[in-house]
N, C-alpha and C. Protein backbone atom coordinates (compact mmCIF):
# COMPACT_ATOMS: atom_id res chain seq x y z
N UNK A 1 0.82 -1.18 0.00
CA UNK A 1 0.00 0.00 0.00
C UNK A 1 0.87 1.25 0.00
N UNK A 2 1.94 1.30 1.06
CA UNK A 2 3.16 2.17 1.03
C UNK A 2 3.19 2.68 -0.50
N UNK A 3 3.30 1.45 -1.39
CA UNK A 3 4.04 1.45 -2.70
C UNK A 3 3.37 1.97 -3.29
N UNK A 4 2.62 1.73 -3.43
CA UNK A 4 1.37 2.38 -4.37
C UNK A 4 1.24 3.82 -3.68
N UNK A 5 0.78 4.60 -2.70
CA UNK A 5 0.70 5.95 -2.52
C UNK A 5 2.24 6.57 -2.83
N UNK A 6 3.06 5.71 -2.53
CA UNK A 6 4.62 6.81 -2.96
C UNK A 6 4.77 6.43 -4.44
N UNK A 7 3.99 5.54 -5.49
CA UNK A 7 4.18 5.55 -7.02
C UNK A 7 3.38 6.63 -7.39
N UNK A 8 2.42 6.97 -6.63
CA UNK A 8 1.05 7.63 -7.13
C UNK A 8 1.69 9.39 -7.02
N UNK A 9 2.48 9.10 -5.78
CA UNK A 9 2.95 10.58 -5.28
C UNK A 9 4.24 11.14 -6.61
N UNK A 10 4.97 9.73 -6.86
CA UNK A 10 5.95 9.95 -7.98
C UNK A 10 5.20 10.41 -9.06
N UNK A 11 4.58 9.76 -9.38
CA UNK A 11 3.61 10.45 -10.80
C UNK A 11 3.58 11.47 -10.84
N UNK A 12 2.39 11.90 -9.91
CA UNK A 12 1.71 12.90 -9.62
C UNK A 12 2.81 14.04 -9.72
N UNK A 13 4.11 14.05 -9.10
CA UNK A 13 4.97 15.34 -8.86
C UNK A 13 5.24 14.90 -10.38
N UNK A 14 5.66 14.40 -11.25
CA UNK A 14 5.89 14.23 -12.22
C UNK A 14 5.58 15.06 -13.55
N UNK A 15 4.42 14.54 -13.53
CA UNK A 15 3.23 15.77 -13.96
C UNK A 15 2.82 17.37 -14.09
N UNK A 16 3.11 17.18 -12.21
CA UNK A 16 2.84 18.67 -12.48
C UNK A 16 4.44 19.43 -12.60
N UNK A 17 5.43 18.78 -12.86
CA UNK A 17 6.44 19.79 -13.83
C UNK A 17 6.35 19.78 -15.23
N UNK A 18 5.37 19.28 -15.56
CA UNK A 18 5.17 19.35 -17.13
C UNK A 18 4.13 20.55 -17.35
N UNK A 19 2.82 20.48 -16.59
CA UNK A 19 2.42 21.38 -16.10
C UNK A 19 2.01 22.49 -16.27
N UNK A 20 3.59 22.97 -15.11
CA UNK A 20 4.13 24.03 -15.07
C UNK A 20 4.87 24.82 -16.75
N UNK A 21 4.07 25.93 -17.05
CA UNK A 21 4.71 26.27 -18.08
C UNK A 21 5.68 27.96 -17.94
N UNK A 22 6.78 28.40 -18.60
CA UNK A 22 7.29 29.58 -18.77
C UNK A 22 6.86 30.48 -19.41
N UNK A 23 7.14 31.16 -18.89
CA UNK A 23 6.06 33.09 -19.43
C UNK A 23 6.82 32.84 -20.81
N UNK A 24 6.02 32.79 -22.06
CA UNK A 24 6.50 33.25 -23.38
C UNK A 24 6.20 34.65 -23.57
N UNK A 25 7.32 34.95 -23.66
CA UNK A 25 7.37 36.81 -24.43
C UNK A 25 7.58 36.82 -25.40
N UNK A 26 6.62 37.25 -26.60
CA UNK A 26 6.50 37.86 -27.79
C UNK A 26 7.00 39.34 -28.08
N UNK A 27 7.97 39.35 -28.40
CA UNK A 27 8.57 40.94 -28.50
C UNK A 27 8.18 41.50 -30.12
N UNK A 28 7.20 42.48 -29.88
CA UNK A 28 7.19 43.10 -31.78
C UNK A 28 7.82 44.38 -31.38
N UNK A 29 8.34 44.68 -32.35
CA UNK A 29 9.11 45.97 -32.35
C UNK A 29 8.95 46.58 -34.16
N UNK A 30 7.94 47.54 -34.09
CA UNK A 30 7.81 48.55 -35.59
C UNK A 30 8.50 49.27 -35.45
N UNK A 31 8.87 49.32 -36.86
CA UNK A 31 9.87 50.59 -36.90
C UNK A 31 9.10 51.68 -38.04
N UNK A 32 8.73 52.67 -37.74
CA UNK A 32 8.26 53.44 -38.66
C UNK A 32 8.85 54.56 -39.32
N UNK A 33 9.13 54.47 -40.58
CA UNK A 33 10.13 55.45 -41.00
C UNK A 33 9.34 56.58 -42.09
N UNK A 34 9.09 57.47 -41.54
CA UNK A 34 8.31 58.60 -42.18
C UNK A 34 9.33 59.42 -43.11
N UNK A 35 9.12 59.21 -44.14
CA UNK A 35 9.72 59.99 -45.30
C UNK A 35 9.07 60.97 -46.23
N UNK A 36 9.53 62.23 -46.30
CA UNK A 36 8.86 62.70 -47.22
C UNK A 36 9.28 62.83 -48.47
N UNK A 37 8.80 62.46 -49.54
CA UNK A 37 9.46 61.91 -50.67
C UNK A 37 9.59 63.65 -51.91
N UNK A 38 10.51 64.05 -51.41
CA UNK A 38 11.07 64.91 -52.26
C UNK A 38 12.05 65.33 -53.29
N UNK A 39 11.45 65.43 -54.79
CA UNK A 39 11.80 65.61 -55.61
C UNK A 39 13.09 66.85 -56.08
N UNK A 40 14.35 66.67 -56.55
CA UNK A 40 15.01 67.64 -56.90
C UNK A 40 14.06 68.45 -57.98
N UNK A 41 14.22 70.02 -57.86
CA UNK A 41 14.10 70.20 -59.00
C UNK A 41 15.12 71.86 -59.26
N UNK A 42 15.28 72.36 -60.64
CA UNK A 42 15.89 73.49 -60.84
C UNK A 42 15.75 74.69 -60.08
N UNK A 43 16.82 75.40 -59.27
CA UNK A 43 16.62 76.49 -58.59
C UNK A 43 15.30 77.56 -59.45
N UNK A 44 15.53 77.58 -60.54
CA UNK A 44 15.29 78.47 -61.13
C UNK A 44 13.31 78.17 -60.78
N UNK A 45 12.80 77.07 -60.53
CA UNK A 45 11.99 76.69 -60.39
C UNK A 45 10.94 77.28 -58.73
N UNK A 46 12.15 77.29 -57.93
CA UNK A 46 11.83 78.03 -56.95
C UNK A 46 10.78 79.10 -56.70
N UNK A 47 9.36 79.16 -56.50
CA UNK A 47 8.32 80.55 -56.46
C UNK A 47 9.03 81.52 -55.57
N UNK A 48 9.37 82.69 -56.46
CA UNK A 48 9.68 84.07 -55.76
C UNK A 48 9.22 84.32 -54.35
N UNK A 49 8.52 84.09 -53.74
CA UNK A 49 7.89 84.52 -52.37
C UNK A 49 9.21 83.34 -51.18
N UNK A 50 9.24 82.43 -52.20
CA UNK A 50 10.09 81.48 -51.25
C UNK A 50 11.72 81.98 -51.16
N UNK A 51 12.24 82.86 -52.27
CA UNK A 51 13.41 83.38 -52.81
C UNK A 51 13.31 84.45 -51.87
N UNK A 52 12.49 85.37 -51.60
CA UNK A 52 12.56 86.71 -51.17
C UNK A 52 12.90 86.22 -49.76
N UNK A 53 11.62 85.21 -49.21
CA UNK A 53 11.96 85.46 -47.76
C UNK A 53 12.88 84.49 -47.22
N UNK A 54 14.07 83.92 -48.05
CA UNK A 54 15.38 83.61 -47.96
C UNK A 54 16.04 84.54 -47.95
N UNK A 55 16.08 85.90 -48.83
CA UNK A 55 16.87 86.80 -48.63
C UNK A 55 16.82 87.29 -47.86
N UNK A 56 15.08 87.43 -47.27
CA UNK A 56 15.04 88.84 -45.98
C UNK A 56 15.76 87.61 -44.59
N UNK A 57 15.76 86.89 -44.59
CA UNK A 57 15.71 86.03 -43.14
C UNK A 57 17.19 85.88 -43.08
N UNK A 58 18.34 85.41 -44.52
CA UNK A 58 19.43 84.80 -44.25
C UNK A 58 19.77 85.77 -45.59
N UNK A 59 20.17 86.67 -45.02
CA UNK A 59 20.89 87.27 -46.08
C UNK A 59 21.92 87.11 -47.33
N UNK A 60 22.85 86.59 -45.97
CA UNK A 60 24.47 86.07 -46.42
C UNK A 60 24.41 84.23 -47.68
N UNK A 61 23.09 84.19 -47.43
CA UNK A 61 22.43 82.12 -48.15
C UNK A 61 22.70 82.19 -48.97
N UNK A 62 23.32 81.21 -49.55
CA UNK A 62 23.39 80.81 -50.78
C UNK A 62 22.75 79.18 -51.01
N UNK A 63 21.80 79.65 -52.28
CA UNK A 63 21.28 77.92 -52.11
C UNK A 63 21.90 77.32 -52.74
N UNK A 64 21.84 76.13 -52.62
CA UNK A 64 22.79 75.36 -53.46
C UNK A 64 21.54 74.08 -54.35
N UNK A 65 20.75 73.90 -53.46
CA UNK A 65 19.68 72.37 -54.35
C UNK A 65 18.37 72.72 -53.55
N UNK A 66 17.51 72.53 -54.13
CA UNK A 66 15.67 72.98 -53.99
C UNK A 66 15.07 71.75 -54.36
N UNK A 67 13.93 71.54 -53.78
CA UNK A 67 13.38 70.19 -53.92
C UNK A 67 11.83 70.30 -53.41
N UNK A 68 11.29 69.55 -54.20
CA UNK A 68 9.59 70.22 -53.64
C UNK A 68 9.13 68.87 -53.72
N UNK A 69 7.65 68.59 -52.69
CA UNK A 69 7.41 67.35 -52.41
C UNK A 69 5.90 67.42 -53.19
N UNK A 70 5.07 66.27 -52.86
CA UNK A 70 3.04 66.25 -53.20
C UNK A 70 2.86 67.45 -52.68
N UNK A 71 3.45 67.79 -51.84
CA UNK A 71 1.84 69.12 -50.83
C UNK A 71 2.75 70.39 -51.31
N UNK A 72 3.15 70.74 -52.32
CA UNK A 72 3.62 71.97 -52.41
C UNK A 72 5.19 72.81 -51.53
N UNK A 73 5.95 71.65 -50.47
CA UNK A 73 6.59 71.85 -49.75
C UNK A 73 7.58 71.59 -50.44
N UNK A 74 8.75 72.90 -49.99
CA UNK A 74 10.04 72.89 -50.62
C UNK A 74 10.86 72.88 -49.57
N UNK A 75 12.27 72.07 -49.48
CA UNK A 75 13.04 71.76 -48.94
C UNK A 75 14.51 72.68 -49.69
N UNK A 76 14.63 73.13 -48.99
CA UNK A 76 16.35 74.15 -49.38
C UNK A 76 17.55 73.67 -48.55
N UNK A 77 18.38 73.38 -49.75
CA UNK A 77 19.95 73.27 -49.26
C UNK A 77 20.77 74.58 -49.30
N UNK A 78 21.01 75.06 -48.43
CA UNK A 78 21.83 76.55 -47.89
C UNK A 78 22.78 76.03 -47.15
N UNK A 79 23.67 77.39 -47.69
CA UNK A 79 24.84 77.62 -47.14
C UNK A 79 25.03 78.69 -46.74
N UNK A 80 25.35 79.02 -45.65
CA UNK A 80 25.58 80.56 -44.53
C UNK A 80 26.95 80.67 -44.09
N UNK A 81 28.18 80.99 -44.81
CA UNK A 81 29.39 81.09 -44.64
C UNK A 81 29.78 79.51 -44.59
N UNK A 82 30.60 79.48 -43.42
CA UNK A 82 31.08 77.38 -43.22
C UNK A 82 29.54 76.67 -43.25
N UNK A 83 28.96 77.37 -42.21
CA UNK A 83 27.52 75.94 -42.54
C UNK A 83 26.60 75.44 -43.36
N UNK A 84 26.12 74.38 -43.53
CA UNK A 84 25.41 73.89 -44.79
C UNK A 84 24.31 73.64 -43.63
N UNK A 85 23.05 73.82 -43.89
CA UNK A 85 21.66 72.86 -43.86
C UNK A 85 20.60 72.98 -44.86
N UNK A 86 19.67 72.24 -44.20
CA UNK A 86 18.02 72.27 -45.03
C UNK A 86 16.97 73.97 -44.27
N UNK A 87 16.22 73.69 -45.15
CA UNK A 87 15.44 75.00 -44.64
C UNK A 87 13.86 74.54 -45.51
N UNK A 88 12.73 74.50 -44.47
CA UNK A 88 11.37 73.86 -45.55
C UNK A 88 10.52 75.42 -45.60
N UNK A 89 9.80 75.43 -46.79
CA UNK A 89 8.97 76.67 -46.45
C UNK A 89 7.88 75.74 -47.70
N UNK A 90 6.60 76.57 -47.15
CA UNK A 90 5.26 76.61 -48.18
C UNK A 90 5.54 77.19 -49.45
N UNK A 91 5.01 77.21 -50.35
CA UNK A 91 5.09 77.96 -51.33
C UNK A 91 4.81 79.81 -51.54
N UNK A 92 3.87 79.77 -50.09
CA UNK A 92 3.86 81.57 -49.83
C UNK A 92 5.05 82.07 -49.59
N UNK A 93 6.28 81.18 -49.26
CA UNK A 93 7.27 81.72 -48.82
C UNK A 93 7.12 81.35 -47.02
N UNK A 94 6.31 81.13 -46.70
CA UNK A 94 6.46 80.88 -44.97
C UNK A 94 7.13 79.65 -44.44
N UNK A 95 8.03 79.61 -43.06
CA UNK A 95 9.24 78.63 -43.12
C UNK A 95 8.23 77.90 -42.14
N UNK A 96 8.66 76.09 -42.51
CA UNK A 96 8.35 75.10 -41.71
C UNK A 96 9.05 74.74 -40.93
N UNK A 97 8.55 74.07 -39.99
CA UNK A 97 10.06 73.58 -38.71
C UNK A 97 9.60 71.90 -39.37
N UNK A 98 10.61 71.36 -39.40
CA UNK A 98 10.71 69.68 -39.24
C UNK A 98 11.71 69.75 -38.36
């Protein structure tokens, strides 16, 4: 009888380590990369309102490449003595922050 309750007890613990299961973690990780897909095009192409209020804001600029996207947004490559960046404005000429 011994035998039988300590086979029954062996089982039994047996079992419940099978059971027993480990936390599965599913890790998703998106990466979302927002681009705005802008086209080079000829300085010369540039709307005057966007030219002027480059001159009034950064006097010393020189552009170097212009690029306009779907929504009318132009992206400017300037140069202000040593530094180079971008600069976005609307087509009224008014500047965007990105």
């Amino acid at each position: 009888m011994k035998n039988l309750f300590l086979s029954a007890a062996i089982v039994l613990g047996g079992l419940t380590s099978f059971a027993s299961t480990s936390p599965i973690s599913n890790t998703i990780v998106k990466t979302i990369s927002i681009q705005d897909d802008y086209t080079e095009i000829k300085l010369e192409e540039v709307p005057a309102p966007i030219t002027e209020a480059l001159k009034k804001a950064y006097p010393d600029a020189v552009l170097s490449k212009a690029y306009k996207n779907t929504k009318s947004e132009y992206k400017l490559d300037v140069t202000v003595g040593d530094k180079v960046g971008s600069l976005y404005a609307n087509a009224d000429g008014s500047w965007i922050k990105k």
